[in-house]
ModelCIF file with pLDDT and N, C-alpha, C, O atoms, coordinates in Angstrom:
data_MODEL
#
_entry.id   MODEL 
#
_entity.id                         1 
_entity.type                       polymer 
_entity.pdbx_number_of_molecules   1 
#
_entity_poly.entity_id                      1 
_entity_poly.type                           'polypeptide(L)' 
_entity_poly.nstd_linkage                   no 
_entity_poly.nstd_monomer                   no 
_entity_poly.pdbx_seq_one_letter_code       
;(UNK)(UNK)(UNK)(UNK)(UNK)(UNK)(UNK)(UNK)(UNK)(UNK)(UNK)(UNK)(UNK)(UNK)(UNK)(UNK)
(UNK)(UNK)(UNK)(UNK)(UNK)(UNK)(UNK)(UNK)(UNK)(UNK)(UNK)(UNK)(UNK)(UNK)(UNK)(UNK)
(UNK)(UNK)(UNK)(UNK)(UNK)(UNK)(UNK)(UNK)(UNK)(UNK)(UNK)(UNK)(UNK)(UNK)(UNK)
;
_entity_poly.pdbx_seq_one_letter_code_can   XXXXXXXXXXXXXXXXXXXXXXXXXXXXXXXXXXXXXXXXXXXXXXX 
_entity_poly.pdbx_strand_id                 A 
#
loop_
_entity_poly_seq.entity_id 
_entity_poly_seq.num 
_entity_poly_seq.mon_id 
_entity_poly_seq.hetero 
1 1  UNK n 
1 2  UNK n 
1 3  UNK n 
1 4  UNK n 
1 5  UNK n 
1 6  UNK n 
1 7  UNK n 
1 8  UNK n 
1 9  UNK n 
1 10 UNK n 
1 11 UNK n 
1 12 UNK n 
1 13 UNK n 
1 14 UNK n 
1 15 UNK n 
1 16 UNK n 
1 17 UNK n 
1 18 UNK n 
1 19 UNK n 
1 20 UNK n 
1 21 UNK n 
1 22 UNK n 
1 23 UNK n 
1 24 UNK n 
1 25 UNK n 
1 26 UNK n 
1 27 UNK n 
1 28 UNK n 
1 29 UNK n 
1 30 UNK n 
1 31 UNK n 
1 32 UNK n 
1 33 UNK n 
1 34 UNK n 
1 35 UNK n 
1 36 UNK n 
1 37 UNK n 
1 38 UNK n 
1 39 UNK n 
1 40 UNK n 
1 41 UNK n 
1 42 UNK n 
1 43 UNK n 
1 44 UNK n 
1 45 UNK n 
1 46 UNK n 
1 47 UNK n 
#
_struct_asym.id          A 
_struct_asym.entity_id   1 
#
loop_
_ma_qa_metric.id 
_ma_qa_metric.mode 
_ma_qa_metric.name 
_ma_qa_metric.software_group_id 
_ma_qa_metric.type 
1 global pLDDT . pLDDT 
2 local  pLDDT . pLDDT 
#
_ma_qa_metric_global.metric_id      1 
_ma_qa_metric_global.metric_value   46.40 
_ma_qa_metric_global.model_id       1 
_ma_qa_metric_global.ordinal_id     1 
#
loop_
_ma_qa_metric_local.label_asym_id 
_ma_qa_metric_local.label_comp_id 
_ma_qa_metric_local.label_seq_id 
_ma_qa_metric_local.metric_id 
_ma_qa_metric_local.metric_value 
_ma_qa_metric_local.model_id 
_ma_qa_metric_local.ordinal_id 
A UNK 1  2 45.00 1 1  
A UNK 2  2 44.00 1 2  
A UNK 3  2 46.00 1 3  
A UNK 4  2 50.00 1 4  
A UNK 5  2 45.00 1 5  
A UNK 6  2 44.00 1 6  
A UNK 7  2 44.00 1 7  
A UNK 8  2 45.00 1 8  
A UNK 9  2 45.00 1 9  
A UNK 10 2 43.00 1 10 
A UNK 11 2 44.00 1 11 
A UNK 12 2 42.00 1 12 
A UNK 13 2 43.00 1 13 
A UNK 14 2 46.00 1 14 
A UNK 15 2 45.00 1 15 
A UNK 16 2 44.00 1 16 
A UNK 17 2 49.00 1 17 
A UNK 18 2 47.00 1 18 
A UNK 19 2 46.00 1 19 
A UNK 20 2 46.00 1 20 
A UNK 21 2 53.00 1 21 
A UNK 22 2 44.00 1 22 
A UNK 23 2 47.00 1 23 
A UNK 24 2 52.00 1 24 
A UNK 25 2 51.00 1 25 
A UNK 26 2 46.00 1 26 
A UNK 27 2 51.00 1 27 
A UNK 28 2 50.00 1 28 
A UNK 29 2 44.00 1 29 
A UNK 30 2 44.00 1 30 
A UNK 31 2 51.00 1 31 
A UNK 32 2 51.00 1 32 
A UNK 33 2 50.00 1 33 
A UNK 34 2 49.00 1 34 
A UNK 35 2 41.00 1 35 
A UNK 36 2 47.00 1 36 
A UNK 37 2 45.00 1 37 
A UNK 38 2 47.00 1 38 
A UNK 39 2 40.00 1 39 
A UNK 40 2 43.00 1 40 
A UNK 41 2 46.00 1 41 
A UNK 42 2 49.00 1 42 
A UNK 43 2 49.00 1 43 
A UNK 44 2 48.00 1 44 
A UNK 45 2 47.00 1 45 
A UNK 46 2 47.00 1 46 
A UNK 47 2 46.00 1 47 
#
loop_
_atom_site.group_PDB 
_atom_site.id 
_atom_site.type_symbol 
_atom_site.label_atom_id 
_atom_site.label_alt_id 
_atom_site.label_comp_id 
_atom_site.label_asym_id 
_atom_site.label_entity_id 
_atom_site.label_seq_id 
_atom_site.pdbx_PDB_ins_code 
_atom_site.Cartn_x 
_atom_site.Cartn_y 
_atom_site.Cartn_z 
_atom_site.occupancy 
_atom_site.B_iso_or_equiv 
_atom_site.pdbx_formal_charge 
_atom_site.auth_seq_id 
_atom_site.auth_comp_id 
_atom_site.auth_asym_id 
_atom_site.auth_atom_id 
_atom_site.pdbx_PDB_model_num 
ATOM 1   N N  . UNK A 1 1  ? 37.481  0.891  -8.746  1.00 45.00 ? 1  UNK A N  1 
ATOM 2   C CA . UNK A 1 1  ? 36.754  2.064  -8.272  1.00 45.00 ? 1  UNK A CA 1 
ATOM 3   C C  . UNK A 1 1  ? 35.281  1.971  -8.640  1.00 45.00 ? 1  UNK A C  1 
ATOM 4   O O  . UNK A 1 1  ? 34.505  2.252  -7.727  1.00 45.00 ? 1  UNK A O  1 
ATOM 5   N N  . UNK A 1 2  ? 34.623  1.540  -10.107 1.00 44.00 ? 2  UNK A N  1 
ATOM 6   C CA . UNK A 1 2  ? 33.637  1.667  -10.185 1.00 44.00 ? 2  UNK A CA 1 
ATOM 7   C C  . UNK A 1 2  ? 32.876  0.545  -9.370  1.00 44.00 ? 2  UNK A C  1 
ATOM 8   O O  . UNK A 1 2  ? 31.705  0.683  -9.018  1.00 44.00 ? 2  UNK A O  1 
ATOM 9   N N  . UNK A 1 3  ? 33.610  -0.534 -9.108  1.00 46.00 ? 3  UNK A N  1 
ATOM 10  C CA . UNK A 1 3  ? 33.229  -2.131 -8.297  1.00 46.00 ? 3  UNK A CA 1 
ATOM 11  C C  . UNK A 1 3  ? 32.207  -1.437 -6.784  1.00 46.00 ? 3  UNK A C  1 
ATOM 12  O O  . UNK A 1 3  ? 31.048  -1.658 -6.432  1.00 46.00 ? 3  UNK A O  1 
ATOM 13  N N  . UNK A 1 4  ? 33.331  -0.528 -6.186  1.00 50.00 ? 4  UNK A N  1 
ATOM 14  C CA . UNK A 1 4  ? 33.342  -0.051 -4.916  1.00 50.00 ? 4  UNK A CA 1 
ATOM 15  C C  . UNK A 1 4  ? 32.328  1.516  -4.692  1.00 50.00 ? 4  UNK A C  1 
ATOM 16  O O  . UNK A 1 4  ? 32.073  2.141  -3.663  1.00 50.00 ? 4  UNK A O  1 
ATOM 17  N N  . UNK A 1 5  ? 31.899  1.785  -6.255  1.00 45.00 ? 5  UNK A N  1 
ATOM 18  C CA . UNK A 1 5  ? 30.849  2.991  -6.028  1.00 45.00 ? 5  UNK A CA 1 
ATOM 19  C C  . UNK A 1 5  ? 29.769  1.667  -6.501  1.00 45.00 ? 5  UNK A C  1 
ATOM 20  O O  . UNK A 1 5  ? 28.658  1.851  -6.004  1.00 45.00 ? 5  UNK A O  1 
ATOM 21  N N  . UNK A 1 6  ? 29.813  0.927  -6.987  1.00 44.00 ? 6  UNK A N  1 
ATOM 22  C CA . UNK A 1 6  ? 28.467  0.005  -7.147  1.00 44.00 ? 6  UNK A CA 1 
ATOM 23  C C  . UNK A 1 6  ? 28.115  -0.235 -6.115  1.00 44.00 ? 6  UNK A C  1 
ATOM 24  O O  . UNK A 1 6  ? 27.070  0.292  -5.730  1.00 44.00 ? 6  UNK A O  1 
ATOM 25  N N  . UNK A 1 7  ? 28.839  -1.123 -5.251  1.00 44.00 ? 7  UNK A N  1 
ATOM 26  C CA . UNK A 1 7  ? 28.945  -1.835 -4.018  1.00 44.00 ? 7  UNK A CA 1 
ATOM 27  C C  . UNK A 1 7  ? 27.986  -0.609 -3.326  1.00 44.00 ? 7  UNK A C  1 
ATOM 28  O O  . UNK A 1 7  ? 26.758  -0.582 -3.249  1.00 44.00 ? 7  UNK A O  1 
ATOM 29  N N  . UNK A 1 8  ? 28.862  0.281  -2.905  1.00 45.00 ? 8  UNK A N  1 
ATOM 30  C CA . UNK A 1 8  ? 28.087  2.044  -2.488  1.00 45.00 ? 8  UNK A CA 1 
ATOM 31  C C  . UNK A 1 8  ? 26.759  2.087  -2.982  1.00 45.00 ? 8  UNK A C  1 
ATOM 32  O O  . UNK A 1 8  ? 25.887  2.268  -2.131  1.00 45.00 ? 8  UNK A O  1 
ATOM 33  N N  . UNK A 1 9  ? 26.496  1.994  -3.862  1.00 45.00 ? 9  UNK A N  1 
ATOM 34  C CA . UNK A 1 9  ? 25.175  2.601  -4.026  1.00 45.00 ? 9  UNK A CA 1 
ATOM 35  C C  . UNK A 1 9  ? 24.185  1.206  -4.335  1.00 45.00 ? 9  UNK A C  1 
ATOM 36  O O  . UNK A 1 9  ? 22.990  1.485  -4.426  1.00 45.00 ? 9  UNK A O  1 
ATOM 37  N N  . UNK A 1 10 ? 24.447  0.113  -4.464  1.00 43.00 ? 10 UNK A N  1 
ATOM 38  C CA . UNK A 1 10 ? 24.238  -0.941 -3.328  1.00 43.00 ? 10 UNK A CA 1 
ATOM 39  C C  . UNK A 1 10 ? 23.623  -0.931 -2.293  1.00 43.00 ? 10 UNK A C  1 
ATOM 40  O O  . UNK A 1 10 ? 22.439  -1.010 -1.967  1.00 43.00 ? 10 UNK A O  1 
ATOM 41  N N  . UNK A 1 11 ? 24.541  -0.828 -1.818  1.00 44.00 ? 11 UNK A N  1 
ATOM 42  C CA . UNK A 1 11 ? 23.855  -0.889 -0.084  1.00 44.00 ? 11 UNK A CA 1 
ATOM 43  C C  . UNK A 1 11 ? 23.465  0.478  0.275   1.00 44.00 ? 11 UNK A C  1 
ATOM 44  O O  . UNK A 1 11 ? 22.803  0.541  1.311   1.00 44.00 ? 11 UNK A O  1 
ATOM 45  N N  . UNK A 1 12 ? 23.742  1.748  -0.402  1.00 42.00 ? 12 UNK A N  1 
ATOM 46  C CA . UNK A 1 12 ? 22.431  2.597  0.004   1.00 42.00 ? 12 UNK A CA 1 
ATOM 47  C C  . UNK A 1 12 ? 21.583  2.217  -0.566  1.00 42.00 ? 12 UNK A C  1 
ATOM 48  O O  . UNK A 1 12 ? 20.750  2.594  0.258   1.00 42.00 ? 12 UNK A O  1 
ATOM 49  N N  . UNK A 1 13 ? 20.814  1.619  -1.552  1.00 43.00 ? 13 UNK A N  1 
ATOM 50  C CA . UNK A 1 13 ? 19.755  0.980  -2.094  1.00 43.00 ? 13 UNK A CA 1 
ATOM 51  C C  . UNK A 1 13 ? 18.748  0.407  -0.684  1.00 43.00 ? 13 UNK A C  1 
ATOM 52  O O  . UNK A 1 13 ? 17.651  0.711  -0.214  1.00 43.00 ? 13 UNK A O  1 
ATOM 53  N N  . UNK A 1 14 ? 19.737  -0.490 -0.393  1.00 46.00 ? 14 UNK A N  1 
ATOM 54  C CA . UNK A 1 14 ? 19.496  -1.702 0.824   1.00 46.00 ? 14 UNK A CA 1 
ATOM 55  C C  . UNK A 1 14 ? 18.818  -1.144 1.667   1.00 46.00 ? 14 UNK A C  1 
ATOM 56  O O  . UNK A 1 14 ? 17.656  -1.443 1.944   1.00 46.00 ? 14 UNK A O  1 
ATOM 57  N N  . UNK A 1 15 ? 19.918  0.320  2.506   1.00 45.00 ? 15 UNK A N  1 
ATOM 58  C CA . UNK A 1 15 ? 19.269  1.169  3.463   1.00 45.00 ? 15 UNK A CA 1 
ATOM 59  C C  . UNK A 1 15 ? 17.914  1.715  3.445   1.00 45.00 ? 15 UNK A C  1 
ATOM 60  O O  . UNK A 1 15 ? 17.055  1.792  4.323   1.00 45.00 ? 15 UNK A O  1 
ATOM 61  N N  . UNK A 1 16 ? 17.949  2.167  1.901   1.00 44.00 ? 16 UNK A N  1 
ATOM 62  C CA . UNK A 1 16 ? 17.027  3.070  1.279   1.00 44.00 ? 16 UNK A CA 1 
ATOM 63  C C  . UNK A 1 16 ? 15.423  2.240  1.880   1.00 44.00 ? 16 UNK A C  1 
ATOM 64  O O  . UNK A 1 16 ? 14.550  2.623  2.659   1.00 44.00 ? 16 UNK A O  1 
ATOM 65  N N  . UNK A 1 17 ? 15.633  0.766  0.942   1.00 49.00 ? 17 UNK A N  1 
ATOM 66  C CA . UNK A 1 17 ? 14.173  -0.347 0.920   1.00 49.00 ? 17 UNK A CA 1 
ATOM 67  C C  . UNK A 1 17 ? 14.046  -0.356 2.767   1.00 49.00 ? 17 UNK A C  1 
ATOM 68  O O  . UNK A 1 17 ? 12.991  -0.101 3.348   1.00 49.00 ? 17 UNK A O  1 
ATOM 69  N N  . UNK A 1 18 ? 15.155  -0.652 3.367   1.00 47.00 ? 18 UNK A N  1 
ATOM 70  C CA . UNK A 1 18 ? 14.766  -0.863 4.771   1.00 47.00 ? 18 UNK A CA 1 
ATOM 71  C C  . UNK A 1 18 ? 13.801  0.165  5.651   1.00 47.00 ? 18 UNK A C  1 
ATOM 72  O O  . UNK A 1 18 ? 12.946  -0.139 6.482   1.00 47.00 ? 18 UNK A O  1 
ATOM 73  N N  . UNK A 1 19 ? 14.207  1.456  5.208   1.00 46.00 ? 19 UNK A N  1 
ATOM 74  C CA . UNK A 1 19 ? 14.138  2.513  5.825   1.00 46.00 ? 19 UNK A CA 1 
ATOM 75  C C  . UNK A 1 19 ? 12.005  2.569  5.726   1.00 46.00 ? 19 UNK A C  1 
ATOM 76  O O  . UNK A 1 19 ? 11.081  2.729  6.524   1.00 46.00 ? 19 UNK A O  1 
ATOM 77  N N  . UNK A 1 20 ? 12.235  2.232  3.687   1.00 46.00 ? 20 UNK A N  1 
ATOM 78  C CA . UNK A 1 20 ? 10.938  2.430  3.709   1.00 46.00 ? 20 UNK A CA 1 
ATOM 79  C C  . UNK A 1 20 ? 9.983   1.105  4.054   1.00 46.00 ? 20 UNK A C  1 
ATOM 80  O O  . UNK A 1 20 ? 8.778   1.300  3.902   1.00 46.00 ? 20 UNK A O  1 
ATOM 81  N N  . UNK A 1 21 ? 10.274  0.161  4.374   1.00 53.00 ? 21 UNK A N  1 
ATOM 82  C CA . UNK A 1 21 ? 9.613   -0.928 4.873   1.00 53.00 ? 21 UNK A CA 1 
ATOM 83  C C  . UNK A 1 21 ? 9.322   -0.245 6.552   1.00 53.00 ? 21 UNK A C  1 
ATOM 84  O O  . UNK A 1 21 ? 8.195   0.077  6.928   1.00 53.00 ? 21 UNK A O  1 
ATOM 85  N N  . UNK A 1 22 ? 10.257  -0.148 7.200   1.00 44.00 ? 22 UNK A N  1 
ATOM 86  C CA . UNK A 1 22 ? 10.075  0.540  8.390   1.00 44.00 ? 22 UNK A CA 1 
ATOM 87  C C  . UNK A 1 22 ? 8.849   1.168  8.622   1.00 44.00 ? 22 UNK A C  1 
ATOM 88  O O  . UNK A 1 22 ? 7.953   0.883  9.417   1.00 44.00 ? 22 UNK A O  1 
ATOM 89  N N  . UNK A 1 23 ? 8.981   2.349  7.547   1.00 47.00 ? 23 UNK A N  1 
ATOM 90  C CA . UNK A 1 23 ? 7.870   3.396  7.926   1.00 47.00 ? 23 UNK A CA 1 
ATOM 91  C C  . UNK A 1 23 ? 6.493   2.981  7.319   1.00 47.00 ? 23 UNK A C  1 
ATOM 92  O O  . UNK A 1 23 ? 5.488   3.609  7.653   1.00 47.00 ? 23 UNK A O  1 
ATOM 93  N N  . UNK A 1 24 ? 6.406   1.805  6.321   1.00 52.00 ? 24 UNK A N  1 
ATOM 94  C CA . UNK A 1 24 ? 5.523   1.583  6.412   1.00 52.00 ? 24 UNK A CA 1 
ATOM 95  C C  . UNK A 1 24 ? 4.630   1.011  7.432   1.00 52.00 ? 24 UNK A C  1 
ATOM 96  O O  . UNK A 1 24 ? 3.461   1.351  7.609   1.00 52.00 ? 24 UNK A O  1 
ATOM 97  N N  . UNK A 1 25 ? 5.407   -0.067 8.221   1.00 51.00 ? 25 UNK A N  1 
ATOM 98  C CA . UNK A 1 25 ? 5.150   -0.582 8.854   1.00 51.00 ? 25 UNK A CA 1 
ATOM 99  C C  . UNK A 1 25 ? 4.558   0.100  10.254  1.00 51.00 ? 25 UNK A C  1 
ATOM 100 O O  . UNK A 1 25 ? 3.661   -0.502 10.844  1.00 51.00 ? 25 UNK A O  1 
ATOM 101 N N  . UNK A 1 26 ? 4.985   1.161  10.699  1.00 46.00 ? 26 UNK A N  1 
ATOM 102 C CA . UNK A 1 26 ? 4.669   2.556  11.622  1.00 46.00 ? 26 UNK A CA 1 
ATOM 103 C C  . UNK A 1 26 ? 3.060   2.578  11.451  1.00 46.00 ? 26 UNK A C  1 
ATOM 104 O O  . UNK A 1 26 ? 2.029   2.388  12.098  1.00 46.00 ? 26 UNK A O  1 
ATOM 105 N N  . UNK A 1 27 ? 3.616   3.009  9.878   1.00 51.00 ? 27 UNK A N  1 
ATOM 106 C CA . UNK A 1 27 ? 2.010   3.907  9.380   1.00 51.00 ? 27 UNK A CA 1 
ATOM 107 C C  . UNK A 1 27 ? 1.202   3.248  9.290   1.00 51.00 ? 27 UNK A C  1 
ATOM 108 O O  . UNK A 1 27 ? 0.068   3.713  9.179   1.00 51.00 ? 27 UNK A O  1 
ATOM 109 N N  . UNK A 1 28 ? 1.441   1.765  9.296   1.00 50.00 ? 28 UNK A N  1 
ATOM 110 C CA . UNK A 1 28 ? 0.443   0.816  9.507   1.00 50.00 ? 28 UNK A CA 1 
ATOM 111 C C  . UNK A 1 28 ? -0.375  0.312  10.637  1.00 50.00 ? 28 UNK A C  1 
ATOM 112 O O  . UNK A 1 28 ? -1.531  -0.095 10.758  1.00 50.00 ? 28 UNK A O  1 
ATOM 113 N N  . UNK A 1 29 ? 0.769   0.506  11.518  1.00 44.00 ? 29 UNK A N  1 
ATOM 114 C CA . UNK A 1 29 ? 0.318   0.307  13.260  1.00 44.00 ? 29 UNK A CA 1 
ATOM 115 C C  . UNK A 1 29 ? -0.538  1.345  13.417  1.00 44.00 ? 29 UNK A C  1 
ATOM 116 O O  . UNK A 1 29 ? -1.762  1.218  13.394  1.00 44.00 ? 29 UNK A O  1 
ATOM 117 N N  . UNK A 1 30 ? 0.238   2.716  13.629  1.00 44.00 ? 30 UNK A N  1 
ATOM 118 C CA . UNK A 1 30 ? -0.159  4.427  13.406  1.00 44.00 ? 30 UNK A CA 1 
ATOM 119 C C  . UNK A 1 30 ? -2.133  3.915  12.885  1.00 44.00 ? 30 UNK A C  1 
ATOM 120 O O  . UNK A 1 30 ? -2.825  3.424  13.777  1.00 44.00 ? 30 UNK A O  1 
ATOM 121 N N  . UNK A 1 31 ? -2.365  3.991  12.354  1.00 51.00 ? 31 UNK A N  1 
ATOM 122 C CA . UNK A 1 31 ? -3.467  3.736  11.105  1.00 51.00 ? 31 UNK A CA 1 
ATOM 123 C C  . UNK A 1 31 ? -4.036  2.314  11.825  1.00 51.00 ? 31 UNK A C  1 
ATOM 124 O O  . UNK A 1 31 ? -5.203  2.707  11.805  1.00 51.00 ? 31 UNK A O  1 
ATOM 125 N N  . UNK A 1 32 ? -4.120  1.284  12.302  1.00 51.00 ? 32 UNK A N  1 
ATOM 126 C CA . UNK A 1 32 ? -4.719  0.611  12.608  1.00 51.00 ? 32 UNK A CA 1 
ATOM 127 C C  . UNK A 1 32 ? -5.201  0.957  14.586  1.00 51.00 ? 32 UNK A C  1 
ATOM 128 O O  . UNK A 1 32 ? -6.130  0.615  15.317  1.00 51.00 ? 32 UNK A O  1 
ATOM 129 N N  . UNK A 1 33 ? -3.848  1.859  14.756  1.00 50.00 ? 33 UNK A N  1 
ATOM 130 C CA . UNK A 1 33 ? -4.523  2.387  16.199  1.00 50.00 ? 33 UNK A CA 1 
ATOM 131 C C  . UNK A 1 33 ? -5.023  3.308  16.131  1.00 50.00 ? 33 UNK A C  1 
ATOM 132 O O  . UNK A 1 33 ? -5.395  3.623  17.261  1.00 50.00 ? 33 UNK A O  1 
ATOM 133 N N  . UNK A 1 34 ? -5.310  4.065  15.373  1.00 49.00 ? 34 UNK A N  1 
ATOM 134 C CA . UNK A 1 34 ? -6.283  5.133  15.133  1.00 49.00 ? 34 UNK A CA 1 
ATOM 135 C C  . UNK A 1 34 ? -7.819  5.166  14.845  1.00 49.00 ? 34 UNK A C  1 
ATOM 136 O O  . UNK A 1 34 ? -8.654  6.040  15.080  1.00 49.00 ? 34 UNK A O  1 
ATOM 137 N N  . UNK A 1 35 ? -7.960  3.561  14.084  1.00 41.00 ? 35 UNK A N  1 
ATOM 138 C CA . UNK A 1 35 ? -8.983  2.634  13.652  1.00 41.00 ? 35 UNK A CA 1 
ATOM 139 C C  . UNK A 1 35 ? -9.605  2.642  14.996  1.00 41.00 ? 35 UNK A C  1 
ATOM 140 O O  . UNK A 1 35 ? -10.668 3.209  15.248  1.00 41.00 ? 35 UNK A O  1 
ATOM 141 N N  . UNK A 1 36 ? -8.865  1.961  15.869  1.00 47.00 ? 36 UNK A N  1 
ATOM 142 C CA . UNK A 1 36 ? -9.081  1.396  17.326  1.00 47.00 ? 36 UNK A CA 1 
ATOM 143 C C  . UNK A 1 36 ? -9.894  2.449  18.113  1.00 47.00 ? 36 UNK A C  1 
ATOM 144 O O  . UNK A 1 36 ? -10.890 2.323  18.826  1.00 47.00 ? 36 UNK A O  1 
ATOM 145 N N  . UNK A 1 37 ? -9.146  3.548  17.756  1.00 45.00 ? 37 UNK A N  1 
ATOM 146 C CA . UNK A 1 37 ? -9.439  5.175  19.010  1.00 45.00 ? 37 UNK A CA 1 
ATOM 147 C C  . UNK A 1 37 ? -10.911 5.104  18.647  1.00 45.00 ? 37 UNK A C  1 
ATOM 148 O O  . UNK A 1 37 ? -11.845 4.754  19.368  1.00 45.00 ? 37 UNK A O  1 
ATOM 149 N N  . UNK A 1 38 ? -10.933 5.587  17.128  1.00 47.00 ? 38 UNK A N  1 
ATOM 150 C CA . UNK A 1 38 ? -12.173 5.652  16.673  1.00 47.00 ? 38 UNK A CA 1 
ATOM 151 C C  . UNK A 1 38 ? -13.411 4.842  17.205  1.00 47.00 ? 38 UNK A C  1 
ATOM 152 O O  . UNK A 1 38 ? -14.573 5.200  17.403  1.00 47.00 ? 38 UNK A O  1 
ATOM 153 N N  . UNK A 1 39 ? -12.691 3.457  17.397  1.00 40.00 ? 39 UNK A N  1 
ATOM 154 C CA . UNK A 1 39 ? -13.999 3.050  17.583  1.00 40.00 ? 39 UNK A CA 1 
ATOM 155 C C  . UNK A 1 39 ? -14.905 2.836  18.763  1.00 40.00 ? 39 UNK A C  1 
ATOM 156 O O  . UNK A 1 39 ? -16.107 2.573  18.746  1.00 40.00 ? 39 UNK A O  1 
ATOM 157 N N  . UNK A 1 40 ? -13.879 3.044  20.076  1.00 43.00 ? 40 UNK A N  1 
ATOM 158 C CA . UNK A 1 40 ? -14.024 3.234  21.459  1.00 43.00 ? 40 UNK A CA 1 
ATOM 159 C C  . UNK A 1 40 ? -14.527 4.388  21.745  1.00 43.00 ? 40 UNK A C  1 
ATOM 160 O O  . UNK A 1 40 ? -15.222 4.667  22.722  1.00 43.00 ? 40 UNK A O  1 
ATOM 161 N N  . UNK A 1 41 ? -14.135 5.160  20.790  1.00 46.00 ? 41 UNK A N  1 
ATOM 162 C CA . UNK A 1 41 ? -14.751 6.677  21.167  1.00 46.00 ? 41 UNK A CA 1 
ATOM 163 C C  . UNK A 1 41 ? -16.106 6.679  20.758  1.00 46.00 ? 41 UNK A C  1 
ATOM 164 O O  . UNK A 1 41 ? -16.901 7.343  21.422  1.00 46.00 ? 41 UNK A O  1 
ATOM 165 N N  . UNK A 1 42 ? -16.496 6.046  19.777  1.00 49.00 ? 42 UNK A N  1 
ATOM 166 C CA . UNK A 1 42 ? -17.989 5.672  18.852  1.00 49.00 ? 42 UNK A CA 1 
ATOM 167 C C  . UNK A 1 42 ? -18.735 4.974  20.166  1.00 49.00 ? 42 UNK A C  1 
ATOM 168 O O  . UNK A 1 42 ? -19.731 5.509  20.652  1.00 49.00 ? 42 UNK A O  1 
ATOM 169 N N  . UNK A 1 43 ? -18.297 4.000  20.592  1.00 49.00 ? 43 UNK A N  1 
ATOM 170 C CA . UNK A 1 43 ? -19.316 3.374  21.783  1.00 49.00 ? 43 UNK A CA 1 
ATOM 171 C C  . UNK A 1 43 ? -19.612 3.852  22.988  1.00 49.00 ? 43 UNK A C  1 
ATOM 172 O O  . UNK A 1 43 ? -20.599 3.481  23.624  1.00 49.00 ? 43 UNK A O  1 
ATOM 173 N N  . UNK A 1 44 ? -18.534 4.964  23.507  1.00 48.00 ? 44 UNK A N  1 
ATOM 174 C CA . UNK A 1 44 ? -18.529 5.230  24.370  1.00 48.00 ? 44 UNK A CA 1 
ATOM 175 C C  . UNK A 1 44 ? -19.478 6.072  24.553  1.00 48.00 ? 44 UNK A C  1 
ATOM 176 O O  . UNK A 1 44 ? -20.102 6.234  25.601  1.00 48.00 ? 44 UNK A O  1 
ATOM 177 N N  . UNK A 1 45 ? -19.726 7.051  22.804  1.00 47.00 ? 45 UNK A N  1 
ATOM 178 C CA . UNK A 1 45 ? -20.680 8.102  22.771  1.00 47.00 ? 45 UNK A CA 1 
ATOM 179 C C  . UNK A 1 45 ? -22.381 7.716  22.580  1.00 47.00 ? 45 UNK A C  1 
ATOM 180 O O  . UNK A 1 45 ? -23.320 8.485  22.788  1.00 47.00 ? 45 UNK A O  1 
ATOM 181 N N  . UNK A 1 46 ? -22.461 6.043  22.042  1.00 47.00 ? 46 UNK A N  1 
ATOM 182 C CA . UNK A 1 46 ? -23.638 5.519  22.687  1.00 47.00 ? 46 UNK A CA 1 
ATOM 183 C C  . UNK A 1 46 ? -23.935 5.413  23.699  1.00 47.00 ? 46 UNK A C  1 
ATOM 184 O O  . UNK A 1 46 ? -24.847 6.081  24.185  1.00 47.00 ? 46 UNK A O  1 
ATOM 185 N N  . UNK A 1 47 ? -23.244 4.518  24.359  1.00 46.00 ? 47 UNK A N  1 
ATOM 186 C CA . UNK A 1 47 ? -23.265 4.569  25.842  1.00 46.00 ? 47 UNK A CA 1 
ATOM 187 C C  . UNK A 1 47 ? -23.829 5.870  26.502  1.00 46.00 ? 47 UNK A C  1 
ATOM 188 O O  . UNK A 1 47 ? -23.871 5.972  27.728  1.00 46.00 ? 47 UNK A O  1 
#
């Protein structure tokens, strides 16, 4: 029993790291296209 709550909380561990690699990865895109907006909007307002 305790083998099989290890195992359990284990692999919610697993889920857990995945989940937050994920969203980093978002917030990273998120955040580098926002970079982007910014800066098209900056030239455009020279222009």
């Amino acid at each position: 029993t305790a083998a099989d709550a290890s195992a359990s909380d284990s692999g919610s561990g697993d889920g857990s790291d995945t989940t937050a690699r994920v969203l980093g990865i978002v917030g990273i895109v998120v955040g580098a296209a926002g970079v982007g907006y910014g800066v098209l909007a900056g030239r455009r307002r020279d222009s």
